[in-house]
Protein backbone atom coordinates (compact mmCIF):
# COMPACT_ATOMS: atom_id res chain seq x y z
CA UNK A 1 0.00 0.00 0.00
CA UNK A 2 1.51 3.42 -1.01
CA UNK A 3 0.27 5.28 2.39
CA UNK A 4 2.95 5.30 4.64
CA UNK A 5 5.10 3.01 2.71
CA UNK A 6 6.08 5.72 0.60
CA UNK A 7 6.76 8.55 3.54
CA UNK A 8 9.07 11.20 3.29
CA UNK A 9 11.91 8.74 4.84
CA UNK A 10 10.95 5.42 3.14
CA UNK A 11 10.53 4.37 6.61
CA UNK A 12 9.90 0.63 6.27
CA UNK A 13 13.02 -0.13 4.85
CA UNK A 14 15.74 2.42 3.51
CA UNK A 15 15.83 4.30 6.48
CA UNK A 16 19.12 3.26 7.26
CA UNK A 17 20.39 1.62 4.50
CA UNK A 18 22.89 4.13 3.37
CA UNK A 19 25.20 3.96 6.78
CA UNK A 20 23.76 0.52 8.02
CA UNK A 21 24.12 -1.39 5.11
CA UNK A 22 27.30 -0.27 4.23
CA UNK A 23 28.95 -0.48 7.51
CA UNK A 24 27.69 -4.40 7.50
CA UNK A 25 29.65 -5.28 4.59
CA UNK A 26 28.10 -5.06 1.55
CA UNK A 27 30.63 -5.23 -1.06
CA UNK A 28 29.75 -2.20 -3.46
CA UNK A 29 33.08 -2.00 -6.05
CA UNK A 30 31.56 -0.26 -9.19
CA UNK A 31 30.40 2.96 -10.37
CA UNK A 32 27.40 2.99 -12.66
CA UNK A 33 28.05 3.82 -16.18
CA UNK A 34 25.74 6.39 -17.51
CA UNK A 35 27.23 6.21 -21.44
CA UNK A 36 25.35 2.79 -21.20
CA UNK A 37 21.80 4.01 -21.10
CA UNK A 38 19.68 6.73 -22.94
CA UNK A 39 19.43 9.68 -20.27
CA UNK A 40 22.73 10.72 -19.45
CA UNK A 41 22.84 10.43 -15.43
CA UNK A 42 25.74 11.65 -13.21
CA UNK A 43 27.95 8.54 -12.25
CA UNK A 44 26.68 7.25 -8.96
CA UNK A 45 28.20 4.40 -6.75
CA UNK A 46 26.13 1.58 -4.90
CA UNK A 47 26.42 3.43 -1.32
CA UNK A 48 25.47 6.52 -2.72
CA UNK A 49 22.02 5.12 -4.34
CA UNK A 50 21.19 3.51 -1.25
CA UNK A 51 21.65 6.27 0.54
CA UNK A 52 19.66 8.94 -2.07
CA UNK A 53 17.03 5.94 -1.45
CA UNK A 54 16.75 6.19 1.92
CA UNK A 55 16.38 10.21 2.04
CA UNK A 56 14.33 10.25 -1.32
CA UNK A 57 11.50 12.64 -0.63
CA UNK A 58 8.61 13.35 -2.58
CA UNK A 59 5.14 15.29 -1.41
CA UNK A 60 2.96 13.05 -3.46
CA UNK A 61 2.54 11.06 -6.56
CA UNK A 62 0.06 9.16 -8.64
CA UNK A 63 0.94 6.72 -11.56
CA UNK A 64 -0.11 3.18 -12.05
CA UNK A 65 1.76 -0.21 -10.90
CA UNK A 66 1.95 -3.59 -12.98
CA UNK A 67 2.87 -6.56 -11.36
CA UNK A 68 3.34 -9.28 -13.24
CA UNK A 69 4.06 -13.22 -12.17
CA UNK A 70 6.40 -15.34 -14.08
CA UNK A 71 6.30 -18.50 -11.35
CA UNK A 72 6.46 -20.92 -13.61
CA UNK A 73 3.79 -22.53 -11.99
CA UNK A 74 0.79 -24.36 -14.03
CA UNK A 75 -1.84 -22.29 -15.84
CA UNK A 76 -4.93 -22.16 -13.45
CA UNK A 77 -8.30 -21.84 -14.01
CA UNK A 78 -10.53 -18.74 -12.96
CA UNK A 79 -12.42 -18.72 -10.51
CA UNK A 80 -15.23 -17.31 -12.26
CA UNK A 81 -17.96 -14.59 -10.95
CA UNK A 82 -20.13 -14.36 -8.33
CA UNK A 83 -19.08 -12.78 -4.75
CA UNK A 84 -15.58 -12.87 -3.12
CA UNK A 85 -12.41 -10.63 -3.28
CA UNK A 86 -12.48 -8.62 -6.46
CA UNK A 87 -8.13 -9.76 -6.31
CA UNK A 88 -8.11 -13.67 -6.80
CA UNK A 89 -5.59 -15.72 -5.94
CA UNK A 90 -4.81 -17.18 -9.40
CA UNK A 91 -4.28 -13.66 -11.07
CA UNK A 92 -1.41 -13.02 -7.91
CA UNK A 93 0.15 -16.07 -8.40
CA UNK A 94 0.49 -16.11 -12.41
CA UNK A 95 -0.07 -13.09 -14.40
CA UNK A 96 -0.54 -9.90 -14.13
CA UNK A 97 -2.11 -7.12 -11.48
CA UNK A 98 -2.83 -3.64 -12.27
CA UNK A 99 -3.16 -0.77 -9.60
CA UNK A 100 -3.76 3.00 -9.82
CA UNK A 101 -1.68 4.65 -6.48
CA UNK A 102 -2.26 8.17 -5.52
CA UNK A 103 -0.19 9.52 -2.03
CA UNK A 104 -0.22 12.70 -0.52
CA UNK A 105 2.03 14.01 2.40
CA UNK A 106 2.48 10.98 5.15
CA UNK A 107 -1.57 9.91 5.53
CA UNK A 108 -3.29 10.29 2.43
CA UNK A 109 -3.09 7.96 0.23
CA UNK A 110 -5.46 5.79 -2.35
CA UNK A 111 -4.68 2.07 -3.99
CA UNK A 112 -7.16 0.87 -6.43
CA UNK A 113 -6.44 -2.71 -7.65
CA UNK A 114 -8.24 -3.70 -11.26
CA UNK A 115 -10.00 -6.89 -11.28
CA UNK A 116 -11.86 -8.14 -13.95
CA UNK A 117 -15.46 -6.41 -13.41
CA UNK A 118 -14.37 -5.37 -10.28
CA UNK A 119 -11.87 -3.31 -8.00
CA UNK A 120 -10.36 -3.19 -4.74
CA UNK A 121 -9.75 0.19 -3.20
CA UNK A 122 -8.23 1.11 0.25
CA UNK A 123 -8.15 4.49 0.69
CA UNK A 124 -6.10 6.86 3.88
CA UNK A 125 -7.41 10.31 4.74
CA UNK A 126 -6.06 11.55 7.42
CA UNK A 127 -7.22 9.09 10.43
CA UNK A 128 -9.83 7.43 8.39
CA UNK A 129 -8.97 3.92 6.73
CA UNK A 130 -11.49 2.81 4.20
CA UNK A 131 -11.46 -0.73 2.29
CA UNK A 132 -14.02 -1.56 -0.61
CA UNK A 133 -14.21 -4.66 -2.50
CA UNK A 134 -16.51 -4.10 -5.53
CA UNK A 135 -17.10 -7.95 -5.84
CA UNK A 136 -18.69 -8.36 -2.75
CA UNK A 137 -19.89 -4.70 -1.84
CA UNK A 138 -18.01 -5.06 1.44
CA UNK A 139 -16.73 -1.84 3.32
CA UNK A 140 -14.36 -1.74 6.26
CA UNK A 141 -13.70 1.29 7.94
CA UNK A 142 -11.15 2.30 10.86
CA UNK A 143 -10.30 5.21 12.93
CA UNK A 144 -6.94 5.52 13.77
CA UNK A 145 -5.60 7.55 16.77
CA UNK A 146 -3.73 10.87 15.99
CA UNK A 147 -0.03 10.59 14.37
CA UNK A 148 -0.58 6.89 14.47
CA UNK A 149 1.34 5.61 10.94
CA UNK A 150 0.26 1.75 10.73
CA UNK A 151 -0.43 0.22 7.75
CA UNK A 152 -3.68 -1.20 8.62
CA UNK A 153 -5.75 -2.03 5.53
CA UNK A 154 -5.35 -5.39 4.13
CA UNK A 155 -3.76 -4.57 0.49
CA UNK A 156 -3.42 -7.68 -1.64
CA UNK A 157 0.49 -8.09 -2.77
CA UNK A 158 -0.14 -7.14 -5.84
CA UNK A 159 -1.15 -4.14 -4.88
CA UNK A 160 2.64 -3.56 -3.43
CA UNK A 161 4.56 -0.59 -5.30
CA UNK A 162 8.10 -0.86 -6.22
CA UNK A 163 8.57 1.23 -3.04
CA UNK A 164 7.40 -1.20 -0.40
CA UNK A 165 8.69 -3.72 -2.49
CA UNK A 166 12.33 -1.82 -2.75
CA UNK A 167 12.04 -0.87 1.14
CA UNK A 168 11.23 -4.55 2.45
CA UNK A 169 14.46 -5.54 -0.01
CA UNK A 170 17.05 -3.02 1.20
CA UNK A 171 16.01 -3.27 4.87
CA UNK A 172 17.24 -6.91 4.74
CA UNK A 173 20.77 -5.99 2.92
CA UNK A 174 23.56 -7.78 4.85
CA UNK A 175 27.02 -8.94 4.15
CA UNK A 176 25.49 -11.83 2.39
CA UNK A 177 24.53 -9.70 -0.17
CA UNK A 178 26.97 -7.97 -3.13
CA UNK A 179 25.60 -4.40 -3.92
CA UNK A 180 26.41 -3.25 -7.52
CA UNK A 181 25.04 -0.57 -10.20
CA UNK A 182 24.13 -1.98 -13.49
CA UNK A 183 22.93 0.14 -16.77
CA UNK A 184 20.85 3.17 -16.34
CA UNK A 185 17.68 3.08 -18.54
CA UNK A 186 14.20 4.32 -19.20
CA UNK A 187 11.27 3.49 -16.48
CA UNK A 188 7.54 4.92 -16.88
CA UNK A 189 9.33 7.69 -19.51
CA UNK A 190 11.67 8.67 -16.52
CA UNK A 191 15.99 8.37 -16.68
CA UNK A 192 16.52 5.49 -13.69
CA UNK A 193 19.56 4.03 -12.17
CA UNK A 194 20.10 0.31 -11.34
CA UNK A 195 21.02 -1.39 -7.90
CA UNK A 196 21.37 -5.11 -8.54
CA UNK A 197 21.63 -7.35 -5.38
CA UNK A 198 23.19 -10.67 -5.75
CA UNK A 199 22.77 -13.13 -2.91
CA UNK A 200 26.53 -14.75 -2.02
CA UNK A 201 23.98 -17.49 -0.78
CA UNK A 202 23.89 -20.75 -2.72
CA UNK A 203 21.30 -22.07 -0.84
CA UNK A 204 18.85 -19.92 -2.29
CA UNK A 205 16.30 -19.88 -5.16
CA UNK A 206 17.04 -16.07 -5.92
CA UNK A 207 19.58 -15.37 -8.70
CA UNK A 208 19.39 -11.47 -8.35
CA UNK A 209 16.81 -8.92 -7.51
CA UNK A 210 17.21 -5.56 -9.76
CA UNK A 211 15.89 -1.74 -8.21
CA UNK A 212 15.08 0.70 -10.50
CA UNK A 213 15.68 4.10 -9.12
CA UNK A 214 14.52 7.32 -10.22
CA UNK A 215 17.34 9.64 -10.99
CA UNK A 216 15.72 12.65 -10.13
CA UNK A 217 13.52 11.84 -6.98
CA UNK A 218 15.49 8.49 -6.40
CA UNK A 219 11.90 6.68 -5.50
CA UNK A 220 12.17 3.00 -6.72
CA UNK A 221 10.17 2.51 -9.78
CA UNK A 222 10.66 -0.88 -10.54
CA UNK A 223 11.66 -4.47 -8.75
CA UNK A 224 12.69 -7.17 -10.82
CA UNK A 225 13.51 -10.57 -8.73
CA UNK A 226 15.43 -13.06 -11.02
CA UNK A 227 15.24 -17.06 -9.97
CA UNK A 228 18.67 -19.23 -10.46
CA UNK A 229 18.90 -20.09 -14.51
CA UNK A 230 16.01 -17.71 -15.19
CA UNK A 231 16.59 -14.91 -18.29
CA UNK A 232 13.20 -13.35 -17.15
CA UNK A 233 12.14 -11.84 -14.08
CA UNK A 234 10.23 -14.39 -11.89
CA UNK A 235 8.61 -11.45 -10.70
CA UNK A 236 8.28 -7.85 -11.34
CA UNK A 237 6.65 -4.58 -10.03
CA UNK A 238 7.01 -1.66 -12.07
CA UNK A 239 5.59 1.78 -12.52
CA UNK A 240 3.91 1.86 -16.07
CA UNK A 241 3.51 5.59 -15.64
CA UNK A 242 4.40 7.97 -13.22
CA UNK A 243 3.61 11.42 -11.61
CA UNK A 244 5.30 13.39 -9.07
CA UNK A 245 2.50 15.67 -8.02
CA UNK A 246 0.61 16.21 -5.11
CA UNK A 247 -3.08 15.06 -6.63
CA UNK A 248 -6.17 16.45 -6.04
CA UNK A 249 -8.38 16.35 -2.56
CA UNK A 250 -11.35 14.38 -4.01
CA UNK A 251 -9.18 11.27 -5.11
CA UNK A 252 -9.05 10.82 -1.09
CA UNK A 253 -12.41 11.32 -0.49
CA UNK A 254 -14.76 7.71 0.34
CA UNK A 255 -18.49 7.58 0.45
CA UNK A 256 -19.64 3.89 1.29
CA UNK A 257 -21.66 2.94 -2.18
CA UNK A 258 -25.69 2.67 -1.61
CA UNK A 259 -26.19 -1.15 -0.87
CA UNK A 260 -22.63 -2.06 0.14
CA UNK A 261 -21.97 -3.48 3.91
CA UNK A 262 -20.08 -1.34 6.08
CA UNK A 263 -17.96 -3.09 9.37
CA UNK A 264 -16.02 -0.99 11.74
CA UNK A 265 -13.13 -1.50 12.66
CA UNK A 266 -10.26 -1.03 15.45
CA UNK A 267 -6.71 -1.04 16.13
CA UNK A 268 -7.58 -3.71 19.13
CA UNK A 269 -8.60 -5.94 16.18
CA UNK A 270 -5.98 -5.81 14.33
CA UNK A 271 -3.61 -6.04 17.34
CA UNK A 272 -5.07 -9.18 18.36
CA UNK A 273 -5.06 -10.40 14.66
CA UNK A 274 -8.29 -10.33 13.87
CA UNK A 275 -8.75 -12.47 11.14
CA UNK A 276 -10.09 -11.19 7.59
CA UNK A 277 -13.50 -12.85 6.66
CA UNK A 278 -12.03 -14.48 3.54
CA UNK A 279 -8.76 -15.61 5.15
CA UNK A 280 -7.68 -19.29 4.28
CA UNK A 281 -6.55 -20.31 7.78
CA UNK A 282 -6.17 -18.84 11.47
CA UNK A 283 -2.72 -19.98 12.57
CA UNK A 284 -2.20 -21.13 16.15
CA UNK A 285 1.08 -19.91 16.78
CA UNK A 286 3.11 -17.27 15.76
CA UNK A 287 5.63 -17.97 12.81
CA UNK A 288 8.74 -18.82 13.53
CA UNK A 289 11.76 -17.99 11.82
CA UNK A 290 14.80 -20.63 10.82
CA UNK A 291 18.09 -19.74 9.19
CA UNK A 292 19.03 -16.29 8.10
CA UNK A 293 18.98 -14.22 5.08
CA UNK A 294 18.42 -15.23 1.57
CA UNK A 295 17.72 -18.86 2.84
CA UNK A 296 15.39 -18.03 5.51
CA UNK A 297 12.81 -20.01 6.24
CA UNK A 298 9.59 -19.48 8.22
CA UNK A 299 7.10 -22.00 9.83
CA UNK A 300 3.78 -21.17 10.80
CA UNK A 301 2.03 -24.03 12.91
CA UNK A 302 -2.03 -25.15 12.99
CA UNK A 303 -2.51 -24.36 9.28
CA UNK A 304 -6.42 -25.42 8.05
CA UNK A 305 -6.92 -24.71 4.99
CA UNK A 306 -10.64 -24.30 3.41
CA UNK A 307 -11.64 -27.27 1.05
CA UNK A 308 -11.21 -24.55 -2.02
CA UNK A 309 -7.34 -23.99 -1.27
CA UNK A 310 -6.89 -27.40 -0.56
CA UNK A 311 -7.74 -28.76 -4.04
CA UNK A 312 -5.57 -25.91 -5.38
CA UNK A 313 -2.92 -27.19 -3.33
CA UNK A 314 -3.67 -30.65 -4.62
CA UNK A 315 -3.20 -29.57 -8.60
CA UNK A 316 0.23 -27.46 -7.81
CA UNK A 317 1.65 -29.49 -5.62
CA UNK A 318 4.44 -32.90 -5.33
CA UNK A 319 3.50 -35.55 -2.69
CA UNK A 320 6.39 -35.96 -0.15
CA UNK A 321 6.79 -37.47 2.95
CA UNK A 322 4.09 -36.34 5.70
CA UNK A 323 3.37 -33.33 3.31
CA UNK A 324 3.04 -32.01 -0.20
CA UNK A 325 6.07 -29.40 -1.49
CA UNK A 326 4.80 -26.82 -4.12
CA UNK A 327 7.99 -25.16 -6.06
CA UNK A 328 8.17 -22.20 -8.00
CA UNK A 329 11.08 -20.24 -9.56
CA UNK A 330 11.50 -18.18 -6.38
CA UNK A 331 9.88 -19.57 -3.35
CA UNK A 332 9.37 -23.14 -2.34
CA UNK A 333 6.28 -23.95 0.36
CA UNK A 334 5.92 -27.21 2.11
CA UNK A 335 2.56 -28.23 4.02
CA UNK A 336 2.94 -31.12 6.60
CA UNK A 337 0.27 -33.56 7.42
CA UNK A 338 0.50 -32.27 10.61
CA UNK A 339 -0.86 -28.36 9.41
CA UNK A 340 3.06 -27.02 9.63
CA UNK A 341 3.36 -24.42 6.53
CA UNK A 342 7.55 -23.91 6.16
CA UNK A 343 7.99 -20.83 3.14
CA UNK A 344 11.45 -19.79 1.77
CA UNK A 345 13.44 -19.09 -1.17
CA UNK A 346 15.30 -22.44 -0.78
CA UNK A 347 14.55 -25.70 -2.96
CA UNK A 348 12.33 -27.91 -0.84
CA UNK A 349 14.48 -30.36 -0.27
CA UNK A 350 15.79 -28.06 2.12
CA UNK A 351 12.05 -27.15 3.66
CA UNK A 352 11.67 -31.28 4.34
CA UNK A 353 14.99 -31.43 6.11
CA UNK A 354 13.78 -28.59 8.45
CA UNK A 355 10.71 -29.56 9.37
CA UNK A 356 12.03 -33.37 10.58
CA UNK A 357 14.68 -31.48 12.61
């Protein structure tokens, strides 16, 4: 979601990238050539992009975001019409998502995912939080306190801009990561640099991961994540078009459509994990977290899924021992007949040797 992912500090992620990341040992040994691309841009070294990341500051924008899924996974079939989330699962998982973002100072902000015959909106103004989902004329609305900054909506992930993308990459930079600049070129009509991250890891699934930075505002507008042996990018998040302008007040303003149903909501809720209505399972214990970096690993216990994901399990998955493993070209998943769920970016071979630790 764009609202406070996209604050005037990057918060989520960059924040500290620039002295943080650095001083952990990322190796950084090139400068980025600028005769290489189309838009002549000033030389710039790895440290210094992170760091014009992690101060980039922009009052507002608006644009629109395609995210597009290159899994490798099977083709899958719709799920057709008639009620539930306007986003389906099958158009996240291969394919592509569009979104129209609008953001405004730290707490306005709109994100209006395009469904087929549908959309999914969550909108910020000021304190007010409003979700609609056009398929099933469902409203949530929350109040948040004053100078509160959550992110409290439920945004789909592929309603996630190349900045919270970008920020959640960054944040995790460590020495087990090489930092370099590759060619500047054109994104959404604007002159952009290139940081490409390279795990040293060769446990993991991920090849590379390539941020495209804006060479005026140095926002991220695009996130390409490369699996091992892949030419294309497994996944990618880009800006299509972009605008640096504060937009107008009535994009932020929400008005519950006549008919739809409207739930409040509270920070309590969502504190105590309140599930969503149309969430696949209520886990029993928090996740927890095994290994470190690009091959990290986390398990999240008392999984039930619904009898709808379970068949879609059934067609994308590989019987294994006491579970089913479900690969794609950058994450592996493993469910145990016990309900353990273990996710990484590590081949699951590795996932079935963890969870018979």
């Amino acid at each position: 979601m764009v609202s406070t992912a996209l604050s005037r500090r990057l918060k989520l992620a960059a924040p500290v990238v620039a002295v943080g990341v650095v001083a952990a040992g990322v190796t950084v040994p090139r400068l980025a050539d600028a005769a290489d691309a189309s838009a002549a841009l000033p030389p710039r070294t790895a440290a210094q992009l992170l760091e014009d990341v992690s101060q980039a500051d922009v009052d507002g924008l608006s644009g629109t975001v395609v995210a597009t899924s290159r899994l490798g996974l099977p083709e899958l079939p719709s799920s057709g019409g008639g009620g539930g989330s306007a986003v389906s699962l099958t158009g996240l998982l291969s394919g592509s998502t569009t979104a129209r973002v609008w953001k405004a100072g730290d707490d306005r902000s709109r994100v209006a995912v395009d469904a087929p015959f549908a959309e999914y909106d969550v909108v910020r103004d000021g304190s007010d939080v409003w979700t609609f989902d056009s398929a099933s004329s469902d409203v949530e609305h929350l109040v948040l306190p004053e100078g509160s900054e959550p992110s409290p909506a439920p945004v789909p992930s592929g309603a996630a801009t190349p900045q919270d993308l970008a920020e959640k990459l960054l944040s995790s930079v460590e020495p087990t990561t090489t930092v370099t600049v590759g060619r500047a070129e054109e994104v959404a009509g604007r002159a952009a640099y290139e940081l490409v991250l390279e795990p040293k890891d060769e446990g993991t699934l991920v090849d590379e991961v390539r941020l495209a930075v804006d060479g005026e505002t140095s926002v991220p507008l695009r996130v390409q994540a490369f699996g091992v042996g892949q030419a294309e990018p497994a996944v990618e998040v880009a800006f299509t078009s972009v605008r640096f302008a504060v937009p107008d007040d009535s994009v932020f303003d929400f008005t519950p459509p006549s008919g739809s149903t409207v739930t409040e909501r509270s920070l309590e809720d969502l504190a105590a994990g309140k599930p969503d209505r149309t969430a696949p399972s209520t886990p029993s214990a928090l996740p927890q977290v095994l290994g470190s970096g690009w091959s990290t690993v986390v398990e999240t216990s008392g999984v039930q899924l619904p009898e709808s994901a379970q068949a879609l399990v059934g067609q994308l998955s590989t019987p294994v021992a006491d579970g089913r493993t479900l690969t794609s070209a950058l994450l592996s998943a493993l469910l145990t007949d016990d309900g353990r769920l273990l996710v990484g970016s590590v081949p699951p071979a590795r996932l079935v040797e963890l969870a018979g630790r």
